[in-house]
Protein backbone atom coordinates (compact mmCIF):
# COMPACT_ATOMS: atom_id res chain seq x y z
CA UNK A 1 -2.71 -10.33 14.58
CA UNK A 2 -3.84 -8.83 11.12
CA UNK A 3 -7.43 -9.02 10.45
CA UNK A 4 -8.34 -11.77 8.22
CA UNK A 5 -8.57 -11.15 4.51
CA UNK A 6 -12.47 -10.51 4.43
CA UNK A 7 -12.10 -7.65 7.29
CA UNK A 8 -9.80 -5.94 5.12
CA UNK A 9 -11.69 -2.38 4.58
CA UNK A 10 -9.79 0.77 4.63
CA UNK A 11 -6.20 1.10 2.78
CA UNK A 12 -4.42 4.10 3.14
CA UNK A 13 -1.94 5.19 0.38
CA UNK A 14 0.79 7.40 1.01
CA UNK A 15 1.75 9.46 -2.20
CA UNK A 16 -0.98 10.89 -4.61
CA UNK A 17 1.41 10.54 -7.53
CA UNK A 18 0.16 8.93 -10.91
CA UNK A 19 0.75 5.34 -8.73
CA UNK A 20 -1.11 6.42 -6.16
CA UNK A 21 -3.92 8.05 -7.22
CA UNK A 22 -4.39 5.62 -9.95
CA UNK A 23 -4.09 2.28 -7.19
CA UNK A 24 -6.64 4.77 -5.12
CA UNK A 25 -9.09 4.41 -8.05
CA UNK A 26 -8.57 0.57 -8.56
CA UNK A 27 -9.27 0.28 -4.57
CA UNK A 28 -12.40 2.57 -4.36
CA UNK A 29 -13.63 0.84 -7.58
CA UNK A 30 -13.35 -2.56 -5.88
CA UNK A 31 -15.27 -1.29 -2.79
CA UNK A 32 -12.14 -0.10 -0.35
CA UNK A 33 -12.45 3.13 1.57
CA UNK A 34 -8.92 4.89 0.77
CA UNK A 35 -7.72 7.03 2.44
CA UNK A 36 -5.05 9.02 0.18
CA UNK A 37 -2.15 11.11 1.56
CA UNK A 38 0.28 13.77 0.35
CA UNK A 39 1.98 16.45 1.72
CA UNK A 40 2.13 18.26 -1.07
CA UNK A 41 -1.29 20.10 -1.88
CA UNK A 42 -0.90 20.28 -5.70
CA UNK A 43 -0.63 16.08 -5.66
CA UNK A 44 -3.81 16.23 -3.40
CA UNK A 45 -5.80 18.45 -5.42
CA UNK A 46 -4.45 16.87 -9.00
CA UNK A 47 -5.49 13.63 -7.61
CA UNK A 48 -8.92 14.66 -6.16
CA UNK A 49 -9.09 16.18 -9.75
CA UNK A 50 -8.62 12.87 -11.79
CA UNK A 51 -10.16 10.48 -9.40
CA UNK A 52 -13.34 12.81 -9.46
CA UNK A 53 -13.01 11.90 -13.43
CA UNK A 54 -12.99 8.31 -12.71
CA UNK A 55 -15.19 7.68 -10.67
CA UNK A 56 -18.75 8.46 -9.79
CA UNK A 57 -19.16 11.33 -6.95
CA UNK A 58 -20.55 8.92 -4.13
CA UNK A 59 -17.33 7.52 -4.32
CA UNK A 60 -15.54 10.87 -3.61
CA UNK A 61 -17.41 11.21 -0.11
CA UNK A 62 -16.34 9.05 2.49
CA UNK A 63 -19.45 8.12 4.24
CA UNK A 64 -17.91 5.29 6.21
CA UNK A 65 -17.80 2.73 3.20
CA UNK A 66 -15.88 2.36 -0.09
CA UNK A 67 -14.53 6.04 -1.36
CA UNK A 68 -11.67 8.09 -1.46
CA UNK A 69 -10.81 10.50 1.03
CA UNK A 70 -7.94 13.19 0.94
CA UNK A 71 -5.28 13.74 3.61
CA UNK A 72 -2.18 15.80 4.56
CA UNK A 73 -0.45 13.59 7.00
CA UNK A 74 0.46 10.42 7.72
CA UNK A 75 -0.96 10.08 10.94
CA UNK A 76 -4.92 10.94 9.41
CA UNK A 77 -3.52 8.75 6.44
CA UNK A 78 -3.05 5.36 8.53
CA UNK A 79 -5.63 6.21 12.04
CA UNK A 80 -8.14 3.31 10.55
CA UNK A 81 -6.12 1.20 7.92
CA UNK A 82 -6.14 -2.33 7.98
CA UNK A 83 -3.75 -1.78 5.09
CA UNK A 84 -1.54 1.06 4.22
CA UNK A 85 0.53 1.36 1.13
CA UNK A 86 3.44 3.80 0.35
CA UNK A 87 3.85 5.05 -3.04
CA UNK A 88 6.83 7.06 -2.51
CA UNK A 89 10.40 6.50 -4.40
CA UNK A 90 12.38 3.31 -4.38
CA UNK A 91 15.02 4.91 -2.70
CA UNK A 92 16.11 3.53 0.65
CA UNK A 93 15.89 6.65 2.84
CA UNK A 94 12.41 7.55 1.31
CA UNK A 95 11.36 3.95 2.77
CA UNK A 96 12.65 4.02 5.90
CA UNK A 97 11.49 7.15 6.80
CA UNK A 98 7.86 6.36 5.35
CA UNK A 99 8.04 2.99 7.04
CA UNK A 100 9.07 4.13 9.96
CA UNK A 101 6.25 6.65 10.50
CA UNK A 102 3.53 4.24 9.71
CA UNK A 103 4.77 1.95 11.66
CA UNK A 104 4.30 4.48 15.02
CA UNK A 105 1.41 6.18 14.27
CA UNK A 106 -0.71 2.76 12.47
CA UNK A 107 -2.64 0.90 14.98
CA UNK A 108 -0.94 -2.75 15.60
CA UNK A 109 -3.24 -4.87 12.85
CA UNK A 110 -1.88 -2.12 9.85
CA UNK A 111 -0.34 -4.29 7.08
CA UNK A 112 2.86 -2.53 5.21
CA UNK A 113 2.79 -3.02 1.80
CA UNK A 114 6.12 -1.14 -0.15
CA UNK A 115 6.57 -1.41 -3.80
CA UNK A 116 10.07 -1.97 -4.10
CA UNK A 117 12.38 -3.54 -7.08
CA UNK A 118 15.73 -3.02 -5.04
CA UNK A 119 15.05 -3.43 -1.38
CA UNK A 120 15.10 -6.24 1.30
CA UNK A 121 11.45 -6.31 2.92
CA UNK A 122 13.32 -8.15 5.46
CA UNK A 123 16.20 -5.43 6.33
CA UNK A 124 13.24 -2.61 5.65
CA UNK A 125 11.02 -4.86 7.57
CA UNK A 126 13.61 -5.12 10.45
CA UNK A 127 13.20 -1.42 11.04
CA UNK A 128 9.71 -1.69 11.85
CA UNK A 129 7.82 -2.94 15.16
CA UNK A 130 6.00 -4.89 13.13
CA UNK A 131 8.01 -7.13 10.44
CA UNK A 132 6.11 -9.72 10.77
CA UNK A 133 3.06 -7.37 8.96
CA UNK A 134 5.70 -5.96 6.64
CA UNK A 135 5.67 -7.24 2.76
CA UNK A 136 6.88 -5.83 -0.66
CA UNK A 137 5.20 -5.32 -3.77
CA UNK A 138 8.17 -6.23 -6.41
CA UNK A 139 6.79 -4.92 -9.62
CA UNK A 140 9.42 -3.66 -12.02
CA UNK A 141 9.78 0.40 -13.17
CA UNK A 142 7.93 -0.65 -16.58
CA UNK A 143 4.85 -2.82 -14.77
CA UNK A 144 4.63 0.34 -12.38
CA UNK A 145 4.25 2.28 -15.65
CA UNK A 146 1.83 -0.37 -17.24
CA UNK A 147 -0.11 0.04 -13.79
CA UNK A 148 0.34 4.13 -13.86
CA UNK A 149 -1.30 4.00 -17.34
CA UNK A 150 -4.20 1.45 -16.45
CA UNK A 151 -3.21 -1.23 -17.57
CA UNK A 152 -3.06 -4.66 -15.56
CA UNK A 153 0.74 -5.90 -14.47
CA UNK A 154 2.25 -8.61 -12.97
CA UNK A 155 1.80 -8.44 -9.41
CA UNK A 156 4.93 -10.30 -6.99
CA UNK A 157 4.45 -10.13 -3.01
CA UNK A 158 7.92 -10.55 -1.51
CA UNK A 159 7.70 -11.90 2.12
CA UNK A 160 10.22 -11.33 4.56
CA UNK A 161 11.75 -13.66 6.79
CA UNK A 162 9.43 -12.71 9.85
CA UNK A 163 6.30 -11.98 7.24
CA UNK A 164 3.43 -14.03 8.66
CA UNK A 165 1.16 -16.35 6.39
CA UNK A 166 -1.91 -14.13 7.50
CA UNK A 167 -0.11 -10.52 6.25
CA UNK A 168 0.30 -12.47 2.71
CA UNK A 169 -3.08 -13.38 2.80
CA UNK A 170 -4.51 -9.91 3.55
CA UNK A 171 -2.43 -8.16 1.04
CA UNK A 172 -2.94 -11.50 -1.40
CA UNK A 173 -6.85 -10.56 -1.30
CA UNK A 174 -6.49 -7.04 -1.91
CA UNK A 175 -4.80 -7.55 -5.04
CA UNK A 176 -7.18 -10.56 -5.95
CA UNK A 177 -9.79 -7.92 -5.36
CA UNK A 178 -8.43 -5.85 -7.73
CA UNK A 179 -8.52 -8.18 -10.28
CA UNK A 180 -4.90 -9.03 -10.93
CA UNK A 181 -3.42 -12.59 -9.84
CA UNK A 182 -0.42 -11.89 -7.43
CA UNK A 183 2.35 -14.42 -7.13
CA UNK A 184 3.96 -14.67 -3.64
CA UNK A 185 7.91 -15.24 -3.38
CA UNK A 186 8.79 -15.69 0.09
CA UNK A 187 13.07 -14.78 0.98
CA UNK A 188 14.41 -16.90 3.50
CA UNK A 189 15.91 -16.10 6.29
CA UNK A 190 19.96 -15.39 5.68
CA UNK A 191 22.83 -16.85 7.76
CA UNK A 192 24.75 -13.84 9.25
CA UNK A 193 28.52 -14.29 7.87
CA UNK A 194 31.30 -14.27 10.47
């Protein structure tokens, strides 16, 4: 079972990309501890770099509450999330493989969230232990932009099929949290063709 919407406390955020480190700053700012991942350590240390710019340097050290911290690997990334959010191209191998390693090394009450425009959260959902935790951010290429530049977008949870009404919650409050006003679209289950 997911924790409820007000136990939602650490998100972890795979990608430090302009999405990523910017949604890291919107979190911390709201009073989330993030944890943000890349493998890459030029993304690591040009996010560390612009997030110290944005926010105040309590925020930077993690001392059990709201802040950012910086991570390598997936596995440090997603140890404590209640939430974890990839930021990683909407390309379908990218997904799965991102999907697939958060859902084995998250602990069993980790939310998925993926940003996708051209996805099924249910078939990308399927490939998880967990689909009934899995749901998709649908936000456009331009509202990602809007986002990536600070600006306030529209904000569309896609459930899945097997999404439960206590994963939209969750990720419904962290967006609410973060000031926008997400609208949930839920995809019913479809009848397999013979």
């Amino acid at each position: 079972m997911p924790p409820s919407p007000d136990s939602l406390t650490t998100v972890a955020i795979i990608g430090a990309g302009p999405l990523g480190r910017r949604l890291a700053v919107r979190a911390a700012s709201s009073g989330f501890r993030v944890v943000l991942e890349d493998v890459l350590p030029g993304a690591l240390r040009h996010a560390h770099e612009y997030i110290r710019e944005q926010l105040h340097p309590e925020v930077l050290s993690d001392q059990g509450g709201a802040g950012v911290v910086f991570v390598s690997t997936i596995e440090d990334a997603v140890r404590d999330a209640d939430l974890a959010i990839d930021c990683v191209p909407d390309e379908l191998e990218s997904k799965l493989e991102i999907l697939w390693l958060i859902d084995r090394m998250a602990p069993p009450r980790t939310v998925i969230a993926t940003p996708t425009t051209e996805l099924s959260i249910g078939d990308l959902a399927a490939c998880t232990y967990r689909p009934e935790k899995c749901v998709a951010i649908a936000v456009s290429p331009s509202a990602l932009a809007d986002f990536a530049a600070g600006s306030n977008c529209a904000i569309q949870l896609r459930a899945g099929p097997a999404t439960s009404p206590k994963t939209l919650a969750l990720v419904t409050s962290f967006w609410l949290q973060l000031g926008f006003d997400p609208k949930v679209e839920s995809i019913p289950a479809q009848n397999p063709s013979s």
